[in-house]
C-alpha atoms as a PDB file:
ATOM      1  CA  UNK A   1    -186.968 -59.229 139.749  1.00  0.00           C
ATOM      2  CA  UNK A   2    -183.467 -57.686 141.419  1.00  0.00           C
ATOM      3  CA  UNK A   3    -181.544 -60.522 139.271  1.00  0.00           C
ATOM      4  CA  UNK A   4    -183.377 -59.400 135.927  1.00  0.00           C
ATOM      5  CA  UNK A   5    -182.684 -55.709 136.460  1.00  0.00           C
ATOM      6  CA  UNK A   6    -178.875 -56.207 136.986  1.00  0.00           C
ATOM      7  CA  UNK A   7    -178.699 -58.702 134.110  1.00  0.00           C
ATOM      8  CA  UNK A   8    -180.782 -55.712 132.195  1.00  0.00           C
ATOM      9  CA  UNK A   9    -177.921 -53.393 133.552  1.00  0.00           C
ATOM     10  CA  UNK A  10    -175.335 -55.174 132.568  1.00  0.00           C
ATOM     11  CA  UNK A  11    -176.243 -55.842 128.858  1.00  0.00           C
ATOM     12  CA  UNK A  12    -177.223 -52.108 128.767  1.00  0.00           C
ATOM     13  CA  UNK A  13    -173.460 -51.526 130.188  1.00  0.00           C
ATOM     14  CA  UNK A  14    -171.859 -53.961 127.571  1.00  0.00           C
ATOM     15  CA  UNK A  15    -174.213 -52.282 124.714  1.00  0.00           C
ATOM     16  CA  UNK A  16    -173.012 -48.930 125.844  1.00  0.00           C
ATOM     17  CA  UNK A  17    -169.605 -50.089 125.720  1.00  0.00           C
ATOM     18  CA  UNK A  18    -169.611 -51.708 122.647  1.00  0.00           C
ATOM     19  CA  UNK A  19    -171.300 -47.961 120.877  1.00  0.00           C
ATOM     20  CA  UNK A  20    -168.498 -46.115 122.812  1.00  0.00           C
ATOM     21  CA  UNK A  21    -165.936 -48.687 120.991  1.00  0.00           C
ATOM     22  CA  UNK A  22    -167.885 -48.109 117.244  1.00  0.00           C
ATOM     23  CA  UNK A  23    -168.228 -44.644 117.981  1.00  0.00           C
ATOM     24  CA  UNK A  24    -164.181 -44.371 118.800  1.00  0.00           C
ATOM     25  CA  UNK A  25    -162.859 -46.766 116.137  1.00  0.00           C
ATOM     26  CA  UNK A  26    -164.834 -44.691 113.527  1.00  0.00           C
ATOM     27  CA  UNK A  27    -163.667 -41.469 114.810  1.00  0.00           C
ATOM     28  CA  UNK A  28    -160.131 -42.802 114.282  1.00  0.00           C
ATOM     29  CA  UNK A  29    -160.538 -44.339 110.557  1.00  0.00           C
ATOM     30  CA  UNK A  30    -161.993 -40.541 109.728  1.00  0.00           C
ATOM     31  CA  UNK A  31    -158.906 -39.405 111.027  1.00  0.00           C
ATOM     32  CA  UNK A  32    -156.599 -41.677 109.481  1.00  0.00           C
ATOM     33  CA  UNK A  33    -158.035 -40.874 106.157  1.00  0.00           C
ATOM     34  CA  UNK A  34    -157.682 -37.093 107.196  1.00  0.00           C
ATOM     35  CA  UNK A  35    -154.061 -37.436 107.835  1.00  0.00           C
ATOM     36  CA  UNK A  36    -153.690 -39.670 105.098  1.00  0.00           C
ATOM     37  CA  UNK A  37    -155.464 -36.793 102.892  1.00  0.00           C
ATOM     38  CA  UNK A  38    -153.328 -33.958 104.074  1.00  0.00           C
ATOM     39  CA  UNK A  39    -149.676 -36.346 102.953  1.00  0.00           C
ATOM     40  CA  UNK A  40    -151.168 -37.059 100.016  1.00  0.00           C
ATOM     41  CA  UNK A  41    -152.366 -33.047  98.899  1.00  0.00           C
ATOM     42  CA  UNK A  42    -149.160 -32.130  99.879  1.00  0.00           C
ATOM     43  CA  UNK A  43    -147.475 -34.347  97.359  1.00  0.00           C
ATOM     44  CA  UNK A  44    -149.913 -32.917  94.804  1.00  0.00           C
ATOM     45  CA  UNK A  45    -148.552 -29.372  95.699  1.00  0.00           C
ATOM     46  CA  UNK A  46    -145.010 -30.871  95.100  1.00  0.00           C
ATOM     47  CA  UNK A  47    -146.020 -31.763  91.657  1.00  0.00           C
ATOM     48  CA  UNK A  48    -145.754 -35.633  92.984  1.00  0.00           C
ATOM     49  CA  UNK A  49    -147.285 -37.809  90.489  1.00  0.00           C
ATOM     50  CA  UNK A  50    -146.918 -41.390  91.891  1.00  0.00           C
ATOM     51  CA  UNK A  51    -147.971 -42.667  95.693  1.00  0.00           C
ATOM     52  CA  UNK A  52    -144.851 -43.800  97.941  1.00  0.00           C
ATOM     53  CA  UNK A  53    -145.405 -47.349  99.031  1.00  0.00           C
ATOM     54  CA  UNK A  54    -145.384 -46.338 102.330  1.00  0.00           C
ATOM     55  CA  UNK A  55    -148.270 -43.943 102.297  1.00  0.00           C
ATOM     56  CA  UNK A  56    -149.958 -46.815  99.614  1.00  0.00           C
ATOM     57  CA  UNK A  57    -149.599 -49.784 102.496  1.00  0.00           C
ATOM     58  CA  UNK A  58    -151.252 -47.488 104.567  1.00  0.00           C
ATOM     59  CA  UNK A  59    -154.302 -46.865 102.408  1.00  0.00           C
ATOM     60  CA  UNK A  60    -154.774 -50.399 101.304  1.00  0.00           C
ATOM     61  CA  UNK A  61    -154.818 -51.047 105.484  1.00  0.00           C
ATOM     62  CA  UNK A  62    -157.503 -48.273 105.477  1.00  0.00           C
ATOM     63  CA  UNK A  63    -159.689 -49.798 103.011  1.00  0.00           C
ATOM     64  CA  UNK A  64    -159.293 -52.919 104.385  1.00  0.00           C
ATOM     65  CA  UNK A  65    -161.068 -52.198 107.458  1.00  0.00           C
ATOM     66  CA  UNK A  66    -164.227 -50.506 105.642  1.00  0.00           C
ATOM     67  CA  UNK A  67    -167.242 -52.971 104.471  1.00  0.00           C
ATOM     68  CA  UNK A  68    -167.581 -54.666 101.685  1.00  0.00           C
ATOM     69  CA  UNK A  69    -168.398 -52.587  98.525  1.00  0.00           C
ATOM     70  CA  UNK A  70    -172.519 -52.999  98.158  1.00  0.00           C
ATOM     71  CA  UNK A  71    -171.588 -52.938  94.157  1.00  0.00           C
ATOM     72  CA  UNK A  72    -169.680 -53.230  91.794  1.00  0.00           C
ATOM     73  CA  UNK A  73    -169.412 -49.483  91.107  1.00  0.00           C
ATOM     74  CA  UNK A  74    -168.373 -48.911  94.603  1.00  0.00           C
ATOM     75  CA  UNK A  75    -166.194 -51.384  94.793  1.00  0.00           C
ATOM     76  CA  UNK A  76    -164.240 -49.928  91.977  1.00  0.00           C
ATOM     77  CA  UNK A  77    -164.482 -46.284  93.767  1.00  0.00           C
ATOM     78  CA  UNK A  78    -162.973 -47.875  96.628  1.00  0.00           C
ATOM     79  CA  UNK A  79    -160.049 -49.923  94.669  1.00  0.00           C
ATOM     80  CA  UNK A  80    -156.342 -48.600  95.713  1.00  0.00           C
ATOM     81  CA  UNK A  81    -154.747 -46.431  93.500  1.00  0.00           C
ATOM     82  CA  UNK A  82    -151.103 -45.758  92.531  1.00  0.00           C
ATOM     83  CA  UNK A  83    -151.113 -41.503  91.571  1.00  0.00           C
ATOM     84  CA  UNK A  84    -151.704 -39.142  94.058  1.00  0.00           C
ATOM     85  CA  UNK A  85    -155.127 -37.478  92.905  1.00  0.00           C
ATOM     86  CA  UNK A  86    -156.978 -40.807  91.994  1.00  0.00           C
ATOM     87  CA  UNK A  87    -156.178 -42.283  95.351  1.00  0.00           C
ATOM     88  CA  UNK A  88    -157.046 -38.799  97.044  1.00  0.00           C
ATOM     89  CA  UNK A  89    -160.515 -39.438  95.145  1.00  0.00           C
ATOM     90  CA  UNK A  90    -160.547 -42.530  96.890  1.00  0.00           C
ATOM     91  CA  UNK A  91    -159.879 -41.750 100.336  1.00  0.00           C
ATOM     92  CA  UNK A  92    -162.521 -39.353  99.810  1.00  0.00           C
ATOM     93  CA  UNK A  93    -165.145 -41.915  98.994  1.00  0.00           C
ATOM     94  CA  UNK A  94    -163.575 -44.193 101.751  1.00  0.00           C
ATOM     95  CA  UNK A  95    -164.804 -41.522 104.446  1.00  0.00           C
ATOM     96  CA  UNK A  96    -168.126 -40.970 102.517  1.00  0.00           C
ATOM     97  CA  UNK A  97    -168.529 -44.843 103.669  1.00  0.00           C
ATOM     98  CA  UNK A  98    -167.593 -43.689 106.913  1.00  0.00           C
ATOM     99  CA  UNK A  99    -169.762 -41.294 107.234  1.00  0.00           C
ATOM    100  CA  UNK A 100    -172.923 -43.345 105.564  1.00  0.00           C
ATOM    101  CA  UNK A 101    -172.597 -45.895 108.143  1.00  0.00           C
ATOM    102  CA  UNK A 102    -172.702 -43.437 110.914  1.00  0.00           C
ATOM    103  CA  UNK A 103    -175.978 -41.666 109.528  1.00  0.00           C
ATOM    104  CA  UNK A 104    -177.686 -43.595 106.574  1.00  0.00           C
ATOM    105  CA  UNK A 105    -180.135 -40.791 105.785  1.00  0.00           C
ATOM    106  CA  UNK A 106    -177.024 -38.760 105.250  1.00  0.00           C
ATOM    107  CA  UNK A 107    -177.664 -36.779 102.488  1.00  0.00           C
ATOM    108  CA  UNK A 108    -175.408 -37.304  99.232  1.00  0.00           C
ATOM    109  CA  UNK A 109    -174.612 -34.750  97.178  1.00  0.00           C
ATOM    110  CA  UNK A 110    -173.530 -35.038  93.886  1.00  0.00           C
ATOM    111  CA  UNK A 111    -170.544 -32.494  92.114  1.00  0.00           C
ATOM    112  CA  UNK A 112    -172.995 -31.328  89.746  1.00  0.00           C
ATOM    113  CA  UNK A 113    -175.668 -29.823  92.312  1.00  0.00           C
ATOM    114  CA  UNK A 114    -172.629 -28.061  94.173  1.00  0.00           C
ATOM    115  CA  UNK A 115    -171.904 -26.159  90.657  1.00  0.00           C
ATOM    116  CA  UNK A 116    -168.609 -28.023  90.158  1.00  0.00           C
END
């Protein structure tokens, strides 16, 4: 009975561990794509049309890490881009993902209910 509650413990430890590790790794792919975000809109104040590789390697490594697309369409939302705006479009769907697999009742709203 003693041995079965500490085995319990420990795969309640490991399990506890292994949400802390999600929990953390997400928290730093939403800020990645934050930082990400802010290089890229200020490029787009600049008037910058086209993505520096640099900042482009470092997308592509972002999306790499997400799940594969469910369809098609996503897939295509999630492709990398090469001007500044599309691939902030991107990034922006990228951390919708994000966010989706954190809470999958997460309510999605689309540009024409928020009057845009």
């Amino acid at each position: 009975m003693i041995d079965q509650a500490n085995r319990d413990i420990a795969a309640f430890a490991r399990a506890e561990a292994e949400r802390r590790f999600a929990s953390r790794r997400h928290l730093d792919l939403v800020r990645a794509i934050d930082a990400l975000l802010f290089q890229l809109e200020d490029l787009n104040l600049q008037g910058v049309d086209r993505v520096p590789a640099v900042l482009r390697r470092h997308a592509g490594r972002i999306l790499e890490t997400l799940p594969a697309p469910e369809s098609d369409e996503q897939a295509e939302a999630l492709r990398l881009r090469y001007r500044v705006v599309p691939l902030m479009d991107v990034m922006f769907n990228a951390q919708e993902v994000l966010f989706r697999l954190r809470d999958p009742d997460r309510v999605i709203e689309d540009d024409e209910e928020l009057g845009a």
